[in-house]
N, C-alpha and C. Protein backbone atom coordinates (compact mmCIF):
# COMPACT_ATOMS: atom_id res chain seq x y z
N UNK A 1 166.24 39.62 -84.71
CA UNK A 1 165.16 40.00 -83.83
C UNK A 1 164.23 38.80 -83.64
N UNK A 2 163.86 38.69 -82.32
CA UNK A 2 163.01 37.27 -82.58
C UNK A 2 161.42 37.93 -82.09
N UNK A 3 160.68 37.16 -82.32
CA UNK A 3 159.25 37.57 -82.83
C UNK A 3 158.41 36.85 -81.58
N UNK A 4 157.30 37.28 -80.76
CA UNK A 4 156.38 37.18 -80.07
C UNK A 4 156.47 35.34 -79.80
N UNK A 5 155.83 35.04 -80.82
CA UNK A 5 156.07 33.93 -81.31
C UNK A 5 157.30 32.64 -80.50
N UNK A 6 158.45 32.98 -81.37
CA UNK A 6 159.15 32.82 -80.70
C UNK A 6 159.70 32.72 -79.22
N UNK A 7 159.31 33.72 -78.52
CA UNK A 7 159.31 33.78 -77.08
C UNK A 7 158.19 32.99 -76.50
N UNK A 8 157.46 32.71 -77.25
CA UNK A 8 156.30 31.59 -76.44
C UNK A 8 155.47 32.38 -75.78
N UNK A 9 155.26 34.04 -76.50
CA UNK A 9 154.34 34.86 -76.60
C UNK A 9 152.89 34.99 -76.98
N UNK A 10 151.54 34.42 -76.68
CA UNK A 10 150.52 34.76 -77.68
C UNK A 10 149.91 35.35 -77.63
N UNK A 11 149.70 36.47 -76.70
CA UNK A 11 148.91 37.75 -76.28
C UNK A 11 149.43 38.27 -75.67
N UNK A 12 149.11 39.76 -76.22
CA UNK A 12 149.44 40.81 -75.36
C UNK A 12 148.62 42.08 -75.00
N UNK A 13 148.48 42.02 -73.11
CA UNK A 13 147.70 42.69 -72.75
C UNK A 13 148.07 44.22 -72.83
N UNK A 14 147.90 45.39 -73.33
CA UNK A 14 148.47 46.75 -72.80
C UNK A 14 147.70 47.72 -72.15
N UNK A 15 148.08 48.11 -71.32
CA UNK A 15 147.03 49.57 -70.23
C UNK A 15 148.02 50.58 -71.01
N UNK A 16 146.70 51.24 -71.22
CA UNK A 16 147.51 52.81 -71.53
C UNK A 16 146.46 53.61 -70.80
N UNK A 17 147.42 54.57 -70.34
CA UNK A 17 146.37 55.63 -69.97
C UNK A 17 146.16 57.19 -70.62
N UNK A 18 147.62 57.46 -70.33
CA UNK A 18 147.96 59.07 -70.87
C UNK A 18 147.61 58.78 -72.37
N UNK A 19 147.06 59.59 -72.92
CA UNK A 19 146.99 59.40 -74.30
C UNK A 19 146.84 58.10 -75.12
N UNK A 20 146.01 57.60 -74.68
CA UNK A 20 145.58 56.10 -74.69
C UNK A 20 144.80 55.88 -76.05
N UNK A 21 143.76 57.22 -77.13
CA UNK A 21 143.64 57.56 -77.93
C UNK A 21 144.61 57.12 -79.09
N UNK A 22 145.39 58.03 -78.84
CA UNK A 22 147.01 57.47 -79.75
C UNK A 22 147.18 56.12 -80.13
N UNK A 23 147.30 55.81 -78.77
CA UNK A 23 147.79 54.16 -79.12
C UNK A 23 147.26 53.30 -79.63
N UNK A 24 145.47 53.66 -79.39
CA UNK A 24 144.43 52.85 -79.64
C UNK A 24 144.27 53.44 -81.60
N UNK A 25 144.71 54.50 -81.95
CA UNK A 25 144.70 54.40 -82.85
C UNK A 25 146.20 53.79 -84.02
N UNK A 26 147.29 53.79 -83.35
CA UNK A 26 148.36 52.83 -84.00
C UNK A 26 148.12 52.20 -83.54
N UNK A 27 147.60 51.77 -83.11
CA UNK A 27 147.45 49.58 -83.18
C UNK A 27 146.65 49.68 -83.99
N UNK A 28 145.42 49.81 -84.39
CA UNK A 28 144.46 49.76 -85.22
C UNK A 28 145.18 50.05 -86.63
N UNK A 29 146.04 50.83 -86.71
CA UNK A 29 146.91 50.37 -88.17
C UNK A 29 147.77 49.29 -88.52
N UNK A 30 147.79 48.51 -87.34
CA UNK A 30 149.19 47.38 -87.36
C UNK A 30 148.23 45.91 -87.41
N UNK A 31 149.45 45.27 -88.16
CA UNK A 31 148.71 43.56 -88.05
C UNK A 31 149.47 43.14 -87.11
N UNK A 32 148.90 42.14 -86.31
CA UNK A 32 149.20 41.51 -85.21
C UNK A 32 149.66 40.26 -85.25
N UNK A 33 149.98 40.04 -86.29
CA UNK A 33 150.53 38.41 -86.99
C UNK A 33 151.00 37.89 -85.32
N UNK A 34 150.40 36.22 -85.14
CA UNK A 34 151.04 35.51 -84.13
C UNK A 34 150.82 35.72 -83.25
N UNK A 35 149.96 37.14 -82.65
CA UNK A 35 149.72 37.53 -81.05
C UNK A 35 148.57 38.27 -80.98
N UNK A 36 147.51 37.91 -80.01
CA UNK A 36 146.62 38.79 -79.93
C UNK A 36 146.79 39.98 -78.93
N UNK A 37 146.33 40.74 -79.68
CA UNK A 37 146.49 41.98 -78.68
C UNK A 37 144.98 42.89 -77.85
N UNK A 38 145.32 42.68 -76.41
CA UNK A 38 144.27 43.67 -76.00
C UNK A 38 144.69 44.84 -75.55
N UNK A 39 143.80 46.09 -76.00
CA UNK A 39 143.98 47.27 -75.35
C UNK A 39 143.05 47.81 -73.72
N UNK A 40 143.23 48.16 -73.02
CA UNK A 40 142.49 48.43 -71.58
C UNK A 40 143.61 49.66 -71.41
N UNK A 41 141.86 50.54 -71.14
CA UNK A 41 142.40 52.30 -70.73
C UNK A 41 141.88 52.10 -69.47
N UNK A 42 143.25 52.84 -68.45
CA UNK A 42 143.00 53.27 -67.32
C UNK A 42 143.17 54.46 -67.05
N UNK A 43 141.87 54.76 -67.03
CA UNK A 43 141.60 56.22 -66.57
C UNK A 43 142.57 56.63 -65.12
N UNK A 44 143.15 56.26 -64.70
CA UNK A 44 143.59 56.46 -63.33
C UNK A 44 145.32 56.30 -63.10
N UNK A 45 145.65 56.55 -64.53
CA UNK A 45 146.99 56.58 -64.95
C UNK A 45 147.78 57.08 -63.96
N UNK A 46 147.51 58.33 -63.93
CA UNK A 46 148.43 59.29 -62.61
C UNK A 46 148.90 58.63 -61.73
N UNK A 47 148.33 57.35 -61.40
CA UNK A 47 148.30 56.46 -59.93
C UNK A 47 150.00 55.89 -60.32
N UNK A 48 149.71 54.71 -59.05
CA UNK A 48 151.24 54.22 -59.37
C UNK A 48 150.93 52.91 -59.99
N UNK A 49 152.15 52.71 -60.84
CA UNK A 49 151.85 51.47 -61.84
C UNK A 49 150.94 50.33 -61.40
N UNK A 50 150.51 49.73 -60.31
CA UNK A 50 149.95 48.90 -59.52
C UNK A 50 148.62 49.03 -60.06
N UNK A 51 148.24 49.79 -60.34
CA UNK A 51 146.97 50.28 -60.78
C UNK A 51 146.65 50.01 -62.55
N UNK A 52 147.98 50.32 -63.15
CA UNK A 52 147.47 49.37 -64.35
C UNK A 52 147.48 48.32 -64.34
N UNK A 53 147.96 47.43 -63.69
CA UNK A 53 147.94 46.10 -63.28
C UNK A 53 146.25 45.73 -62.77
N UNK A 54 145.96 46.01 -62.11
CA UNK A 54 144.53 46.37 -61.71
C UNK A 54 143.73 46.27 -62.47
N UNK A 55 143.97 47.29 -63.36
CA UNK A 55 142.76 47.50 -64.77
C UNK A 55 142.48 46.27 -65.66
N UNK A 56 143.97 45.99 -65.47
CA UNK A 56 143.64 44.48 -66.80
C UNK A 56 144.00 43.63 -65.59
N UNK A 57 142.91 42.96 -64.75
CA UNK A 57 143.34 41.93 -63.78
C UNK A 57 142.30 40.73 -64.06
N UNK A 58 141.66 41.58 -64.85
CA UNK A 58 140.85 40.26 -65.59
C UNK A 58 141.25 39.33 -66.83
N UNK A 59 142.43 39.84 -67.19
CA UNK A 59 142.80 39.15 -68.31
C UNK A 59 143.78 38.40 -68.33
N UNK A 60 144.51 38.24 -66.47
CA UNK A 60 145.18 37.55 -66.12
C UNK A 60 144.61 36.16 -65.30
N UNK A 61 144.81 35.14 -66.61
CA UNK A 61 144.32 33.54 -66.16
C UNK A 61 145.56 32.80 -66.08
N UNK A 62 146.40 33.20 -66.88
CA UNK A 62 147.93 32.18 -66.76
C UNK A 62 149.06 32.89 -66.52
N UNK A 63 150.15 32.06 -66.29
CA UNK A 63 151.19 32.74 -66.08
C UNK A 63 151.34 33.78 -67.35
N UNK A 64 151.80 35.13 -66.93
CA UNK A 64 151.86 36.22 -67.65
C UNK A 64 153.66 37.34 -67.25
N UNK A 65 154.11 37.87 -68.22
CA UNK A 65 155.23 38.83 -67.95
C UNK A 65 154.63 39.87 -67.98
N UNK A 66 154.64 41.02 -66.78
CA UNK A 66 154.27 41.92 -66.17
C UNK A 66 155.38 43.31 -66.82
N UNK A 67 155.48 44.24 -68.03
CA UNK A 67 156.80 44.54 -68.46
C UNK A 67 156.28 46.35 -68.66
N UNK A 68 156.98 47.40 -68.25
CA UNK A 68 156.54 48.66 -68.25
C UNK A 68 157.44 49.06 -69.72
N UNK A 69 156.57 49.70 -70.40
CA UNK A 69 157.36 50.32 -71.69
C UNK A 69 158.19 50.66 -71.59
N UNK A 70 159.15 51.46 -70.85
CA UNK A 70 159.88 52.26 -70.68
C UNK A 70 161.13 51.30 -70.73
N UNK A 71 160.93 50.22 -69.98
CA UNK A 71 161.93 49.16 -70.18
C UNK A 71 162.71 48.28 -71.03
N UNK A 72 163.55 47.92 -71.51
CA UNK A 72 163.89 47.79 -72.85
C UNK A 72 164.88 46.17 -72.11
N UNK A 73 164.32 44.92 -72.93
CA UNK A 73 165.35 43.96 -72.54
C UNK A 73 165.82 43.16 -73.92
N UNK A 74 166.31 42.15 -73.53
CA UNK A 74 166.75 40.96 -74.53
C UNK A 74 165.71 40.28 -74.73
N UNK A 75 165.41 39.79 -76.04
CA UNK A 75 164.28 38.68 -76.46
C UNK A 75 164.71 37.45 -75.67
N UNK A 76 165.95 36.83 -75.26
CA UNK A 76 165.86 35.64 -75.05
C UNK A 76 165.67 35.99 -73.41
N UNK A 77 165.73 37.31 -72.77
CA UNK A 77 164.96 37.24 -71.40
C UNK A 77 164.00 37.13 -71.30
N UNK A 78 162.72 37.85 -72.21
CA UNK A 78 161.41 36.79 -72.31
C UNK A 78 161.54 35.61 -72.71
N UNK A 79 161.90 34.92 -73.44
CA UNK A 79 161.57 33.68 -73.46
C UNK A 79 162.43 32.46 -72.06
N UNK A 80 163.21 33.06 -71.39
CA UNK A 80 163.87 32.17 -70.27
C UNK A 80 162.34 32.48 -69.66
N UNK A 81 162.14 34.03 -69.08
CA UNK A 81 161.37 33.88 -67.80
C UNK A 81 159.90 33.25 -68.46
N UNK A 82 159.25 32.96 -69.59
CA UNK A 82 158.14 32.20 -69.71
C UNK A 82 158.64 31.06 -69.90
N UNK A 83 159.51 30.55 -70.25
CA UNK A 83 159.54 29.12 -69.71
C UNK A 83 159.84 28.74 -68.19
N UNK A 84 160.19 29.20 -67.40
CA UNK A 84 160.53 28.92 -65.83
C UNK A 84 158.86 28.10 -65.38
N UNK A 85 159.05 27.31 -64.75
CA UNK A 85 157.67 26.19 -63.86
C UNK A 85 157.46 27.78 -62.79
N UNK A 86 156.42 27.71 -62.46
CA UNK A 86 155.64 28.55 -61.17
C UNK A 86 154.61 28.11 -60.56
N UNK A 87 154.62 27.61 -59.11
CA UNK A 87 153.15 27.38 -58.53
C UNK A 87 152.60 28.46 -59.02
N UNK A 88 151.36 28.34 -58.32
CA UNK A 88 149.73 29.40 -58.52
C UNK A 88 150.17 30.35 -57.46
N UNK A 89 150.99 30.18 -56.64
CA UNK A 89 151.45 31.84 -55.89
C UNK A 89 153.17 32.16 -55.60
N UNK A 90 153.80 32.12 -57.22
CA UNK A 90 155.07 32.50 -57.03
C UNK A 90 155.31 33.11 -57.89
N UNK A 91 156.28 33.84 -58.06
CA UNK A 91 156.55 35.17 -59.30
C UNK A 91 157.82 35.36 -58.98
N UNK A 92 158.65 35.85 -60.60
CA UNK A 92 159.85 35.66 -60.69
C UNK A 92 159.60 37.52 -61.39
N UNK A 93 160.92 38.11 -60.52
CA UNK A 93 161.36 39.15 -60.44
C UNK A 93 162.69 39.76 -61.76
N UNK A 94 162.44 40.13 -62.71
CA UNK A 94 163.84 40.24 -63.09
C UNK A 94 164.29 41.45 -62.89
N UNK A 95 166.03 41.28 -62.34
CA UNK A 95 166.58 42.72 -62.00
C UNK A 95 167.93 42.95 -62.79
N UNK A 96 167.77 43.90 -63.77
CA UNK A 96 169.28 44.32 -64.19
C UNK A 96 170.34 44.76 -63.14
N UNK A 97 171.30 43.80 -63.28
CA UNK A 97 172.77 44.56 -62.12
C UNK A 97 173.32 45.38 -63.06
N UNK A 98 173.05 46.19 -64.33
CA UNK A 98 173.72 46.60 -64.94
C UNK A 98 173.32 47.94 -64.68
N UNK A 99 172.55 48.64 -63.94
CA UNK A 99 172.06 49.59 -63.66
C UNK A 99 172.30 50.77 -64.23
N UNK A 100 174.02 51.12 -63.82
CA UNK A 100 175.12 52.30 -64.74
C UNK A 100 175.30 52.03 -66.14
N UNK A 101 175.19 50.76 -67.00
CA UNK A 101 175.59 50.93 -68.20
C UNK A 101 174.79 51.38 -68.90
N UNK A 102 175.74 52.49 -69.64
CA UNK A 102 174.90 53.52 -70.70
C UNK A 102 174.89 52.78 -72.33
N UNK A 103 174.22 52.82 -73.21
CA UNK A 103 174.40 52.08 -74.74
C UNK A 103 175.01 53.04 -74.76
């Protein structure tokens, strides 16, 4: 398993909304070795994801990976797409072609 760290990770922003309580209280039990972590509740969850993006748009100063929980990838796909060069208005998309494969 490779570690935050590793990926050339050092913060991590999270929006929660639904039950945002919860979360805010497991993190508060966990050490964060290697990465800082911020929490930002958006009340306005219901909306479409665009909107948690929104909420924490202040905490975006550098290039950042944009990643919905639900999603599950390879460690060494974060660390390719934070190393890739990006002007100040380009963004790199990643898309599984694997769409059908079940684990």
């Amino acid at each position: 398993m490779m570690s935050s760290e590793q990926a050339g990770i050092e913060k991590f922003v999270i929006v929660a909304g639904y039950r945002a309580d919860s979360i805010r209280s497991w993190l508060n039990t966990r050490s964060h070795i290697g990465a800082s972590v911020t929490l930002i509740e958006n009340l306005q969850y219901q909306k479409a994801n665009g909107v948690s993006a929104l909420a924490a748009k202040e905490e975006f100063h550098d290039p950042f990976l944009l990643l919905m929980a639900d999603h599950i990838f390879e460690a060494k796909t974060a660390r390719a797409l934070v190393q890739q060069p990006l002007a100040g208005d380009e963004v790199i998309l990643a898309v599984d072609h694997k769409l059908d494969w079940r684990l």
